[in-house]
Protein backbone atom coordinates (compact mmCIF):
# COMPACT_ATOMS: atom_id res chain seq x y z
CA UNK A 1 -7.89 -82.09 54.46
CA UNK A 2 -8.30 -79.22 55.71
CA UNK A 3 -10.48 -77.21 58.96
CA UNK A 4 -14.62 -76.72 57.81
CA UNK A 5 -16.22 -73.69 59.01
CA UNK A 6 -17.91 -74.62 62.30
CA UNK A 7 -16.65 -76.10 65.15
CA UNK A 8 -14.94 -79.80 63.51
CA UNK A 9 -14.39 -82.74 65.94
CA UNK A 10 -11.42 -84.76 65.30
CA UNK A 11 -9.49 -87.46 66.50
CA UNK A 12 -6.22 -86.57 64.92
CA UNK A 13 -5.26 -82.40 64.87
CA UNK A 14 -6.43 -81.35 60.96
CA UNK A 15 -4.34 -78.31 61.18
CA UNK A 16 -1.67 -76.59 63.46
CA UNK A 17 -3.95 -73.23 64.11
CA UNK A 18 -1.78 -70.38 66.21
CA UNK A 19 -3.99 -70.54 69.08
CA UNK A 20 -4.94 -73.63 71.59
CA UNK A 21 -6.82 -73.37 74.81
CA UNK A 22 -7.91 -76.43 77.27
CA UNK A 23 -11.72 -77.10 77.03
CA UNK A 24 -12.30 -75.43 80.44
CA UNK A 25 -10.22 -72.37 79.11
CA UNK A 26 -12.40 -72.04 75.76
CA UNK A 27 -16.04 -72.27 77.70
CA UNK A 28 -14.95 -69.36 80.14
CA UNK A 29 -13.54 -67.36 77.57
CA UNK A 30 -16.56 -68.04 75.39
CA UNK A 31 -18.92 -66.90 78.50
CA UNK A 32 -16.81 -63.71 79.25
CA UNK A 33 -15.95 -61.83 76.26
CA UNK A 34 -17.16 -64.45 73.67
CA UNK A 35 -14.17 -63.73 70.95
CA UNK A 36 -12.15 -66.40 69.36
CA UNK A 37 -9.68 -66.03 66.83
CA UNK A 38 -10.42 -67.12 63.26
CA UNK A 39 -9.23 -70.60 63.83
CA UNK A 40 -8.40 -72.05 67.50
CA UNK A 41 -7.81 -74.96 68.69
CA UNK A 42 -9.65 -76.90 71.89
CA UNK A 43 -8.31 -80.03 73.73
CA UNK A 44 -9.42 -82.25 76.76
CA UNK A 45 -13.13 -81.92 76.50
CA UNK A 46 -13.51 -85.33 76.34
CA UNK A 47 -11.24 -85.12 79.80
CA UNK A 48 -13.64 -82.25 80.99
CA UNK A 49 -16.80 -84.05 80.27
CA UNK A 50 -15.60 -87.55 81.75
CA UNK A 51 -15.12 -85.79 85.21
CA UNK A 52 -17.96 -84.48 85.40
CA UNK A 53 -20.22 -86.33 88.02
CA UNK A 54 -22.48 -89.52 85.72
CA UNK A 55 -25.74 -88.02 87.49
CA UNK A 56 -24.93 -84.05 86.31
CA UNK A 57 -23.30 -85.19 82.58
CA UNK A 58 -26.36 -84.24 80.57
CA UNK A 59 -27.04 -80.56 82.77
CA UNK A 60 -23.10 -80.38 82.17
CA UNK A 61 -23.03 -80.48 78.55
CA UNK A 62 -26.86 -78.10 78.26
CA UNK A 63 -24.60 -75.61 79.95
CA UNK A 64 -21.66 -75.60 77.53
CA UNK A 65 -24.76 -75.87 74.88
CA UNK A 66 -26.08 -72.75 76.41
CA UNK A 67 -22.15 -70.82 76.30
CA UNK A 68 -21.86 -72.13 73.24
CA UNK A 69 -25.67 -70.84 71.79
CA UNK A 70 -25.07 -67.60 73.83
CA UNK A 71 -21.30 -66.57 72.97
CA UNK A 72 -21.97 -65.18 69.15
CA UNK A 73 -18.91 -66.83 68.67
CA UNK A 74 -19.21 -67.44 64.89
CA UNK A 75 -19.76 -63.97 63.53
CA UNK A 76 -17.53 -64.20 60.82
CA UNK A 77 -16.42 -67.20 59.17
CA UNK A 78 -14.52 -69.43 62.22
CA UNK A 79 -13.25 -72.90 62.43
CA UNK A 80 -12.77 -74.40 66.09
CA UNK A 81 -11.02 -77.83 65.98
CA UNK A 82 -12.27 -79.98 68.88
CA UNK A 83 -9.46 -82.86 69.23
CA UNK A 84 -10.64 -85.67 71.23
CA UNK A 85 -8.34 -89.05 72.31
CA UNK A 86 -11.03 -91.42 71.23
CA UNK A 87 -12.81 -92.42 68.41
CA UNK A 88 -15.82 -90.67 67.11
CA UNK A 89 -19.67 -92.48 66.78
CA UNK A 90 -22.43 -91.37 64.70
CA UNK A 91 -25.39 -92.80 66.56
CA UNK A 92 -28.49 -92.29 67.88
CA UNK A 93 -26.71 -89.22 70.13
CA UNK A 94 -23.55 -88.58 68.55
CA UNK A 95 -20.74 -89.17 71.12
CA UNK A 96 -16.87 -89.72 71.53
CA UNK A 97 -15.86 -93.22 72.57
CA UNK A 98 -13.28 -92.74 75.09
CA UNK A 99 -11.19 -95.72 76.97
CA UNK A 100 -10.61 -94.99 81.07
CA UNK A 101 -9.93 -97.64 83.34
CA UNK A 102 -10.33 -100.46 80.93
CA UNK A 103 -13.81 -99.23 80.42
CA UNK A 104 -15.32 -97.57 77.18
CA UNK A 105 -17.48 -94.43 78.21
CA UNK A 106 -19.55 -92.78 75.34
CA UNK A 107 -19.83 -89.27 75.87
CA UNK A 108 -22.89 -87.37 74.44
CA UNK A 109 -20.72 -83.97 72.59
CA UNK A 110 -22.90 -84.01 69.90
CA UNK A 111 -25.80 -82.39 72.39
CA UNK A 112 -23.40 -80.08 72.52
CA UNK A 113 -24.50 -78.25 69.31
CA UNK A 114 -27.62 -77.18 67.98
CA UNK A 115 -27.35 -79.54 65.03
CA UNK A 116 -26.16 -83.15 65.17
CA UNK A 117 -22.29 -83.16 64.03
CA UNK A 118 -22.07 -84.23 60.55
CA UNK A 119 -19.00 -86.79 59.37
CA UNK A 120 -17.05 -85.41 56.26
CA UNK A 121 -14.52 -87.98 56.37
CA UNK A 122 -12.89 -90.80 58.72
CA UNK A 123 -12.38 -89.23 62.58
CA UNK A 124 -13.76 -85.78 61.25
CA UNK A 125 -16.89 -84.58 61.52
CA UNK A 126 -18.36 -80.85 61.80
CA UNK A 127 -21.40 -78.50 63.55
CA UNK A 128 -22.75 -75.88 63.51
CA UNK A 129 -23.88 -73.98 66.29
């Protein structure tokens, strides 16, 4: 299997890509020169989005939405691999089941995109912007 153009979320790495930046790192990157290589790597969203306060979550992930819309970051054809430690739930809001404290928490990535993620294939699916 390999990476789909878009940005793929996955719950085990589809391929080793030369570059790999920490969720955080990507957004600022993304909202201050916009560039990414042809295919990059991003870990720990699902880290970034769990600390973010419950009550701010959903203004939290419109913002990223909003880098993500803004950056022109997909001029070209591109393939960002989002790896998440959790498993992946096509629902009414696509979101990342992740386990903390015991607990499950569902966390709402796929507002993340334009597009609700599609799955290609178990643990993998892929948006567009």
């Amino acid at each position: 299997m390999s990476l789909n153009a878009g940005y793929n979320l996955v719950t085990d790495r589809i391929e080793d890509t030369k570059e790999e930046l920490p969720a955080l790192a990507f957004f600022r990157r993304l909202a201050t020169d916009g560039s990414l290589p042809p295919r990059l790597t991003v870990t720990g969203l699902e880290d970034l989005l769990h600390e973010t306060d419950e009550d701010e979550l959903n203004e939290g992930v419109r913002e990223l939405r909003d880098v993500l819309r803004e950056s022109g970051s997909f001029r070209g054809p591109k393939a960002v691999q989002f790896v998440f430690d959790g498993d992946l739930v096509d629902d009414d809001v696509f979101t990342v089941r992740i386990e903390r404290g015991g607990d499950a928490v569902y966390l709402p990535v796929g507002n993340l995109f334009v597009e609700e993620p599609r799955v290609v294939g178990p643990g993998h699916a892929v948006a567009r912007k």
